[in-house]
C-alpha atoms as a PDB file:
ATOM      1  CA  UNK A   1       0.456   9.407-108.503  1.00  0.00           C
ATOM      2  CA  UNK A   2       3.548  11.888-108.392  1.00  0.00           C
ATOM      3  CA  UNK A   3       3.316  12.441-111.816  1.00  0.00           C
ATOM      4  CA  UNK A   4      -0.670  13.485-111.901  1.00  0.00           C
ATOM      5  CA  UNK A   5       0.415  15.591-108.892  1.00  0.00           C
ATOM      6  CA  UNK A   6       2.958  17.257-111.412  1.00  0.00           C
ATOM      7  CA  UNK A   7       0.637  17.430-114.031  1.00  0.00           C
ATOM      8  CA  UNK A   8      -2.223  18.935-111.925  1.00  0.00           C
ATOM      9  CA  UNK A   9       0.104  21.403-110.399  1.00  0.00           C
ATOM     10  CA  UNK A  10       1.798  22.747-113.527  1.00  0.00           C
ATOM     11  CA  UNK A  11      -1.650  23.312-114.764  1.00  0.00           C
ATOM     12  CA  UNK A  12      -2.990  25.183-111.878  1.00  0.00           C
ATOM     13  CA  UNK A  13       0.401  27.256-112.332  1.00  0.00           C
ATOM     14  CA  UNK A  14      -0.312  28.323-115.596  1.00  0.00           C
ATOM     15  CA  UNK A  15      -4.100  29.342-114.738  1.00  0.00           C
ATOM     16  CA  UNK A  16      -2.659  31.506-111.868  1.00  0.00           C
ATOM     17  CA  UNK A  17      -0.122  33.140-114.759  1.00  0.00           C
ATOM     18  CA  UNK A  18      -2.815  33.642-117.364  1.00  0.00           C
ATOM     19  CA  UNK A  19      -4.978  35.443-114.275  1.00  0.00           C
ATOM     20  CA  UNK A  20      -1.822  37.166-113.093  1.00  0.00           C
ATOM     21  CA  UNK A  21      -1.473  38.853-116.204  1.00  0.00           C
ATOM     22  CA  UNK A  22      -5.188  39.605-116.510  1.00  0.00           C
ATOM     23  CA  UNK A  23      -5.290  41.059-113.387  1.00  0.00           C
ATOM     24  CA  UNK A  24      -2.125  42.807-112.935  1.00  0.00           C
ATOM     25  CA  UNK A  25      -1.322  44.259-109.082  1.00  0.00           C
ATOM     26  CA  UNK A  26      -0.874  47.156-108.312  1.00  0.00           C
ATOM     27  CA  UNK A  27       1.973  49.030-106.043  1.00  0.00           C
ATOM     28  CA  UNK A  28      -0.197  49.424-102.958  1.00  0.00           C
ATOM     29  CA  UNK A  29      -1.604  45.761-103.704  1.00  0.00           C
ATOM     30  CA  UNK A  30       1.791  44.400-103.457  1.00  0.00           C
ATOM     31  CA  UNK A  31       2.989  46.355-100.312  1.00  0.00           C
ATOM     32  CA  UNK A  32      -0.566  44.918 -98.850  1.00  0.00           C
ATOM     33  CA  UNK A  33       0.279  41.554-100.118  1.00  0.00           C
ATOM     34  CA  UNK A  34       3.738  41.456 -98.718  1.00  0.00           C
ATOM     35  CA  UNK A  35       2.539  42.681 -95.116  1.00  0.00           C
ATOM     36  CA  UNK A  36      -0.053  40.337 -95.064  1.00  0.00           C
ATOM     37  CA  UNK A  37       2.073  37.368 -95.966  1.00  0.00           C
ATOM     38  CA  UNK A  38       4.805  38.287 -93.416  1.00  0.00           C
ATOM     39  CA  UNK A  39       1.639  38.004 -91.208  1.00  0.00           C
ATOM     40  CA  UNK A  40       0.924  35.040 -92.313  1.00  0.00           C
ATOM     41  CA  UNK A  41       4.153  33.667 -91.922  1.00  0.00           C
ATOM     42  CA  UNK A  42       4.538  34.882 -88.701  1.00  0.00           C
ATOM     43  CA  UNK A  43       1.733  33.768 -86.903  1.00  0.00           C
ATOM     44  CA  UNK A  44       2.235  30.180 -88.703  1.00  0.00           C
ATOM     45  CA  UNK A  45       5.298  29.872 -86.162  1.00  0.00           C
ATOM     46  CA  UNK A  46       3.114  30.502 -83.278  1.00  0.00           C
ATOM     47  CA  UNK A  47       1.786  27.125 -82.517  1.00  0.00           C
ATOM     48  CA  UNK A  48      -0.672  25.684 -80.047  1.00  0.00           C
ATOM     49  CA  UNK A  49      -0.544  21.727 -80.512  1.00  0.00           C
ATOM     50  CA  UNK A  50       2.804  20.734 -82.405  1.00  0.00           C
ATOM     51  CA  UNK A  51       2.379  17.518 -84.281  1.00  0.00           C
ATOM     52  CA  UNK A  52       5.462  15.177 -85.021  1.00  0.00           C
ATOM     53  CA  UNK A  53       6.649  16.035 -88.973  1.00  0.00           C
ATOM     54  CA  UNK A  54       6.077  19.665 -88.445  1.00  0.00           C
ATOM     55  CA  UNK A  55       2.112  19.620 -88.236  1.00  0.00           C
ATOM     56  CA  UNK A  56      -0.259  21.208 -85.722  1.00  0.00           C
ATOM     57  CA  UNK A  57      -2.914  24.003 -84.695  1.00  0.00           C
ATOM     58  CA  UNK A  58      -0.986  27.753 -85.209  1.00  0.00           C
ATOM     59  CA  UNK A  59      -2.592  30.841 -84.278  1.00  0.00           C
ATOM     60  CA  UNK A  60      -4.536  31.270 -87.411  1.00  0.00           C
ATOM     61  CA  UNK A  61      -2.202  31.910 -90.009  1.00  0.00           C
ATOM     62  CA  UNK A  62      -4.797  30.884 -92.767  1.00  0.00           C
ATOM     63  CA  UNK A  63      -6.299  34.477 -92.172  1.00  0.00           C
ATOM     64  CA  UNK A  64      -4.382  36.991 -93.516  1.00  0.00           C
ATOM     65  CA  UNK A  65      -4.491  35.381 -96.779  1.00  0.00           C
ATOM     66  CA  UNK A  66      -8.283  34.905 -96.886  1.00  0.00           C
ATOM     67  CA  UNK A  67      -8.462  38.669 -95.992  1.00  0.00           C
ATOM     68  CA  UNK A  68      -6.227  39.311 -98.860  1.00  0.00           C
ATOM     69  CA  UNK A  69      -8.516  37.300-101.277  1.00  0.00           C
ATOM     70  CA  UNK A  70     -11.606  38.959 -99.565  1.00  0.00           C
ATOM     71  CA  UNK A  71     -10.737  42.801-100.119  1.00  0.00           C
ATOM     72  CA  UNK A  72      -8.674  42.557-103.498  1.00  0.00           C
ATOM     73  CA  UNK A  73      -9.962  39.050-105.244  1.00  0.00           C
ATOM     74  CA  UNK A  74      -8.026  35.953-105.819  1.00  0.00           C
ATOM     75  CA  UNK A  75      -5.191  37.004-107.816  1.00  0.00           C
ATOM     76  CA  UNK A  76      -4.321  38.693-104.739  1.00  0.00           C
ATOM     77  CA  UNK A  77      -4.936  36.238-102.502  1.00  0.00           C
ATOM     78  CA  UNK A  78      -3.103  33.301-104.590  1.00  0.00           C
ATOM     79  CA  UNK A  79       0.116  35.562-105.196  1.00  0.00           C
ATOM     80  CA  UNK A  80       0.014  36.218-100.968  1.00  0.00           C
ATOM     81  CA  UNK A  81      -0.405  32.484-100.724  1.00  0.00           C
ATOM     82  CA  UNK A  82       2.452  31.935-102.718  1.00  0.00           C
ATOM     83  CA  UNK A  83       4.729  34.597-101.075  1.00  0.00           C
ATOM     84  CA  UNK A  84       3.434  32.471 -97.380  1.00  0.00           C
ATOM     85  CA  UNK A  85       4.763  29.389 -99.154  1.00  0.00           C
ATOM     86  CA  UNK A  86       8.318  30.270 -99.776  1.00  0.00           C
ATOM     87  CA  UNK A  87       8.742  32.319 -96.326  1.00  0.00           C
ATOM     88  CA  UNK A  88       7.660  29.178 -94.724  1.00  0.00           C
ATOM     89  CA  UNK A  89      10.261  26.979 -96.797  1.00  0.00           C
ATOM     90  CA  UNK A  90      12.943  29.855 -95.737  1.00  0.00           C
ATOM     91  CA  UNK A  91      12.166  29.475 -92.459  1.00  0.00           C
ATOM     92  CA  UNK A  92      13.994  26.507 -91.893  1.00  0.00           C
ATOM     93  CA  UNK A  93      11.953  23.617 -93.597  1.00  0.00           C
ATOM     94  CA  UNK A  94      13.118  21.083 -96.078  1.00  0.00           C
ATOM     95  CA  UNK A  95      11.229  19.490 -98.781  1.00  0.00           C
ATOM     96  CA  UNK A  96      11.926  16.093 -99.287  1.00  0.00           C
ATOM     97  CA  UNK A  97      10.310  15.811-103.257  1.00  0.00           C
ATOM     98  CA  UNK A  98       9.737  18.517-105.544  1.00  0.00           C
ATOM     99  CA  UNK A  99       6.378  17.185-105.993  1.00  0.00           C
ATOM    100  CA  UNK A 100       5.723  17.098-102.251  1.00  0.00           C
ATOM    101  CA  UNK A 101       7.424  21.031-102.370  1.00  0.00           C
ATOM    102  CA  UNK A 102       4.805  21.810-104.332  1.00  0.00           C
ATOM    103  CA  UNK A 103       2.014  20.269-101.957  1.00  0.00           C
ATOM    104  CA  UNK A 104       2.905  21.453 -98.980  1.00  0.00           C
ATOM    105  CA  UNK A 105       4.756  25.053 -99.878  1.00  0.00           C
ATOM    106  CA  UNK A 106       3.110  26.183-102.826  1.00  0.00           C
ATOM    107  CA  UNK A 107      -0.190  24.217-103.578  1.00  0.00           C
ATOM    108  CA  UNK A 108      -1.730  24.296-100.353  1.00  0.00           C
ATOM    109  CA  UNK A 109      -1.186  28.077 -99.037  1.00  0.00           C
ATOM    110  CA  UNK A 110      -2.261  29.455-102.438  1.00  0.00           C
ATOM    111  CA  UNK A 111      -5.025  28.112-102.450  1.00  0.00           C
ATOM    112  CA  UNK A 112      -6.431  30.271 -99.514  1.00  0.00           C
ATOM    113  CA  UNK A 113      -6.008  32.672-101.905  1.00  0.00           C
ATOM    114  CA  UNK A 114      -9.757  31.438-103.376  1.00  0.00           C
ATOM    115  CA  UNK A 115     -11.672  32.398-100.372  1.00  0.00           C
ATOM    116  CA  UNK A 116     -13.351  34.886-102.503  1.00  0.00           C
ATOM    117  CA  UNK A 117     -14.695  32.559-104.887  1.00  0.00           C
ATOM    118  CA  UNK A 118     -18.464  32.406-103.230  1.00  0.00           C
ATOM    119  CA  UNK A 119     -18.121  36.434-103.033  1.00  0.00           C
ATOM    120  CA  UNK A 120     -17.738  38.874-100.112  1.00  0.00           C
ATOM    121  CA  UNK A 121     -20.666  40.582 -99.468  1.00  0.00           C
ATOM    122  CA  UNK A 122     -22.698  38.031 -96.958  1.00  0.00           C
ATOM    123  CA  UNK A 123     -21.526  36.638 -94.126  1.00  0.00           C
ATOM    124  CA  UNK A 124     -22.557  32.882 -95.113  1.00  0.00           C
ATOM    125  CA  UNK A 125     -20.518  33.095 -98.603  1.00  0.00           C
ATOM    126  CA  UNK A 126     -17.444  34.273 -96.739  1.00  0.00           C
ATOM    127  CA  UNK A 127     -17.702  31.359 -94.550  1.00  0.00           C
ATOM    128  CA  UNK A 128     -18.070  29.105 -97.378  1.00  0.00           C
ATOM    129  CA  UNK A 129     -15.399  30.836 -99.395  1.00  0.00           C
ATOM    130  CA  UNK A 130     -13.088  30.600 -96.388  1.00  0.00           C
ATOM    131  CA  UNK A 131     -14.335  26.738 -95.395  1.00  0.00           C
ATOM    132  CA  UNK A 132     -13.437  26.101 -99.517  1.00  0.00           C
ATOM    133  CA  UNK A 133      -9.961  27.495 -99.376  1.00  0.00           C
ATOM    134  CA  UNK A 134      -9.068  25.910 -96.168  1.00  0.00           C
ATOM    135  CA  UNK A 135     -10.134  22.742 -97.353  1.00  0.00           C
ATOM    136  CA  UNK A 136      -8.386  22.661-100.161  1.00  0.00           C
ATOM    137  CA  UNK A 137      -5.288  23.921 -98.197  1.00  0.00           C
ATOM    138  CA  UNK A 138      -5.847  20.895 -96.260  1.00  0.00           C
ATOM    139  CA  UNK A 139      -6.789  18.338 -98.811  1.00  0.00           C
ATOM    140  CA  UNK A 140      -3.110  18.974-100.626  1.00  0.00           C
ATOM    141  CA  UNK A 141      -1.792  18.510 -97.510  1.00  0.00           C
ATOM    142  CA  UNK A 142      -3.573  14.693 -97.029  1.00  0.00           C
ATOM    143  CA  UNK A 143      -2.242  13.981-100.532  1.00  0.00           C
ATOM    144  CA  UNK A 144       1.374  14.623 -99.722  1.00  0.00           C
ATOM    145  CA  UNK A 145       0.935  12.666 -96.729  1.00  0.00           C
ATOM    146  CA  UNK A 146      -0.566  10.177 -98.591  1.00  0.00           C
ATOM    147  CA  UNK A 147       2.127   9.619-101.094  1.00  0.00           C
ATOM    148  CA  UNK A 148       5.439  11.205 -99.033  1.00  0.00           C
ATOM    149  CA  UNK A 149       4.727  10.385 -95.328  1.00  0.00           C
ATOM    150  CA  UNK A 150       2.720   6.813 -95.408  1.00  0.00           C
ATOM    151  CA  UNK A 151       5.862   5.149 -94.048  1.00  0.00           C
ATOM    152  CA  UNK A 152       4.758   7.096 -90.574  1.00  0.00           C
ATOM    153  CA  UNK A 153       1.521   5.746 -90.422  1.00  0.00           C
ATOM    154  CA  UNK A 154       1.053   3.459 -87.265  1.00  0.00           C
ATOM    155  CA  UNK A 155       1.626  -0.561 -88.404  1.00  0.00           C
ATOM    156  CA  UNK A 156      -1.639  -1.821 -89.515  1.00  0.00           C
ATOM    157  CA  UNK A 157      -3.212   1.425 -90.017  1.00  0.00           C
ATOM    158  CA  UNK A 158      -4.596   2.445 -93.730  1.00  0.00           C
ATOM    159  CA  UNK A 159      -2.046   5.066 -95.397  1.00  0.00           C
ATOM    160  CA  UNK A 160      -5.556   7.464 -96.626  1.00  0.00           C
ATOM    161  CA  UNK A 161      -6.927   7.062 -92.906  1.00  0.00           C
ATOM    162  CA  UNK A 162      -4.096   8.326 -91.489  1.00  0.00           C
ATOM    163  CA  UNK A 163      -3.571  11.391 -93.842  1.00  0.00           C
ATOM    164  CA  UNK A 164      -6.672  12.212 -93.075  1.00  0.00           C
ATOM    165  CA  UNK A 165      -6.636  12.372 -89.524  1.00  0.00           C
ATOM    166  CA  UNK A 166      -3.146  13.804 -89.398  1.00  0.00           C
ATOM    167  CA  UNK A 167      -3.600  16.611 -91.523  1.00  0.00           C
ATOM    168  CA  UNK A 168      -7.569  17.299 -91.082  1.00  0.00           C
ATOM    169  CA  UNK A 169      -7.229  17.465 -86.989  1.00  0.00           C
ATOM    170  CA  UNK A 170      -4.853  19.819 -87.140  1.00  0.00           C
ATOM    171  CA  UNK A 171      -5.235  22.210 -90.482  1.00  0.00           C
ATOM    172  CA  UNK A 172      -8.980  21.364 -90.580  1.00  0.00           C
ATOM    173  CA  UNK A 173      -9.675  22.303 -87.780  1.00  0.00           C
ATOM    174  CA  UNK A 174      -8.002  25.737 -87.663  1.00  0.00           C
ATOM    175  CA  UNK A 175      -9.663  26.105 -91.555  1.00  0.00           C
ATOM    176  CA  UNK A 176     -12.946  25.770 -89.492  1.00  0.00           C
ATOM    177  CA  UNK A 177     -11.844  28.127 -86.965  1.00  0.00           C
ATOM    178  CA  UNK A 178     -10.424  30.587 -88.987  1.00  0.00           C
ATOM    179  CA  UNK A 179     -13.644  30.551 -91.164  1.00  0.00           C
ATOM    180  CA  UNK A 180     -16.057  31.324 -88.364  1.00  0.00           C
ATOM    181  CA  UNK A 181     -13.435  34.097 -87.264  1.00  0.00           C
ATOM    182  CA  UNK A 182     -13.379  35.961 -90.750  1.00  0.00           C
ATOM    183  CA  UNK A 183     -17.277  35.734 -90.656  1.00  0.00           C
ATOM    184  CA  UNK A 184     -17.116  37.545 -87.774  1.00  0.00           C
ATOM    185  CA  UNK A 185     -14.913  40.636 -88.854  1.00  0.00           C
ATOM    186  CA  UNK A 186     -15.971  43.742 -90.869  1.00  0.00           C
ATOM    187  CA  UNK A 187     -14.650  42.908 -94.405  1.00  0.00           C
ATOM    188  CA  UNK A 188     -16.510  45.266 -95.921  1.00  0.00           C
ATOM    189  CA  UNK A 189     -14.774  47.951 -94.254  1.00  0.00           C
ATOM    190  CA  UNK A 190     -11.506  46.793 -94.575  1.00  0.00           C
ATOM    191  CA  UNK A 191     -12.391  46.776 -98.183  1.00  0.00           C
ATOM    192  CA  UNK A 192     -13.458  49.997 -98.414  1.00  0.00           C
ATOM    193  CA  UNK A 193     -10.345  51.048 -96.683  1.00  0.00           C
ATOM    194  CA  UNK A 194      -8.056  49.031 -98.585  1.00  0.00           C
ATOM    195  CA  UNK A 195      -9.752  50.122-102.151  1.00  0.00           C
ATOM    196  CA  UNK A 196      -9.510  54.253-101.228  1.00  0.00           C
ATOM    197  CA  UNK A 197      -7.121  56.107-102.326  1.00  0.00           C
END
């Protein structure tokens, strides 16, 4: 299982590179993407319900990153999820694997990056876009806990079952929160503002 982790993620790495340099960012992209990540970052400290291992509900730190994906596409959005990832290992937390780094630092914030991928210009397809990304967010979460925190999982209790629960109560369910919330703000504006000159 680690090593199909590995596998999977050096694969989605070199994807994001061969976009990266497809798409190249721009200097007002990246002093967007930085700001938005610090965001990020920022309100991912600000938590509601702390769970034990360093999960809970934050004040929806998935957001900025979505918004990033929304206005300038996913290349944006991926490299802001990225930047999250390593301010959030800076901030004071230690990986345990370097698969599981990858999971829970890397994996799993880029991938809000893809809330674009349904488009931006009706309300449902952000919501889907943004429901996407946060699931996958969450679902590379549940595999880390699946193969790096089982031994946590209450005696008698199914190591998949509680992965599930663990990280979908808590990440889900902001995912779904922060999904209605971006339906409900004016992306297109922000786009047009963000794409002026």
């Amino acid at each position: 299982m680690v090593i199909f982790c590995g596998i999977i993620s050096i694969i989605i790495f070199l994807v994001y590179f061969r976009d990266l340099k497809r798409n190249p960012i721009t200097t007002k992209q990246m002093v967007i993407i930085a700001m938005l990540s610090g965001l990020a970052f920022m309100l991912s400290l600000i938590k509601f319900i702390r769970y034990p291992q360093g999960g809970g509900i934050t004040l929806f730190y998935m957001i900025p990153i979505m918004m990033l994906s929304l206005i300038y596409g996913k290349t944006a959005g991926v490299t802001g999820g990225l930047i999250l990832g390593f301010l959030i290992l800076l901030g004071g937390t230690a990986p345990i694997h370097p698969i599981q780094f990858l999971l829970d630092f890397l994996l799993g914030p880029m991938a809000l990056g893809l809330a674009c991928v349904f488009g931006n210009d009706k309300k449902y397809k952000i919501i889907l876009g943004c429901l996407f990304a946060a699931m996958l967010c969450v679902f590379s979460s549940f595999v880390s806990g699946v193969v790096f925190f089982g031994q946590y999982a209450p005696k008698g209790m199914n190591v998949y079952l509680y992965s599930f629960i663990y990280n979908y109560s808590s990440g889900g369910v902001e995912g779904i929160l922060s999904a209605i919330l971006m339906s409900l703000l004016p992306i297109n504006r922000f786009r047009k503002i963000a794409l002026s000159n």
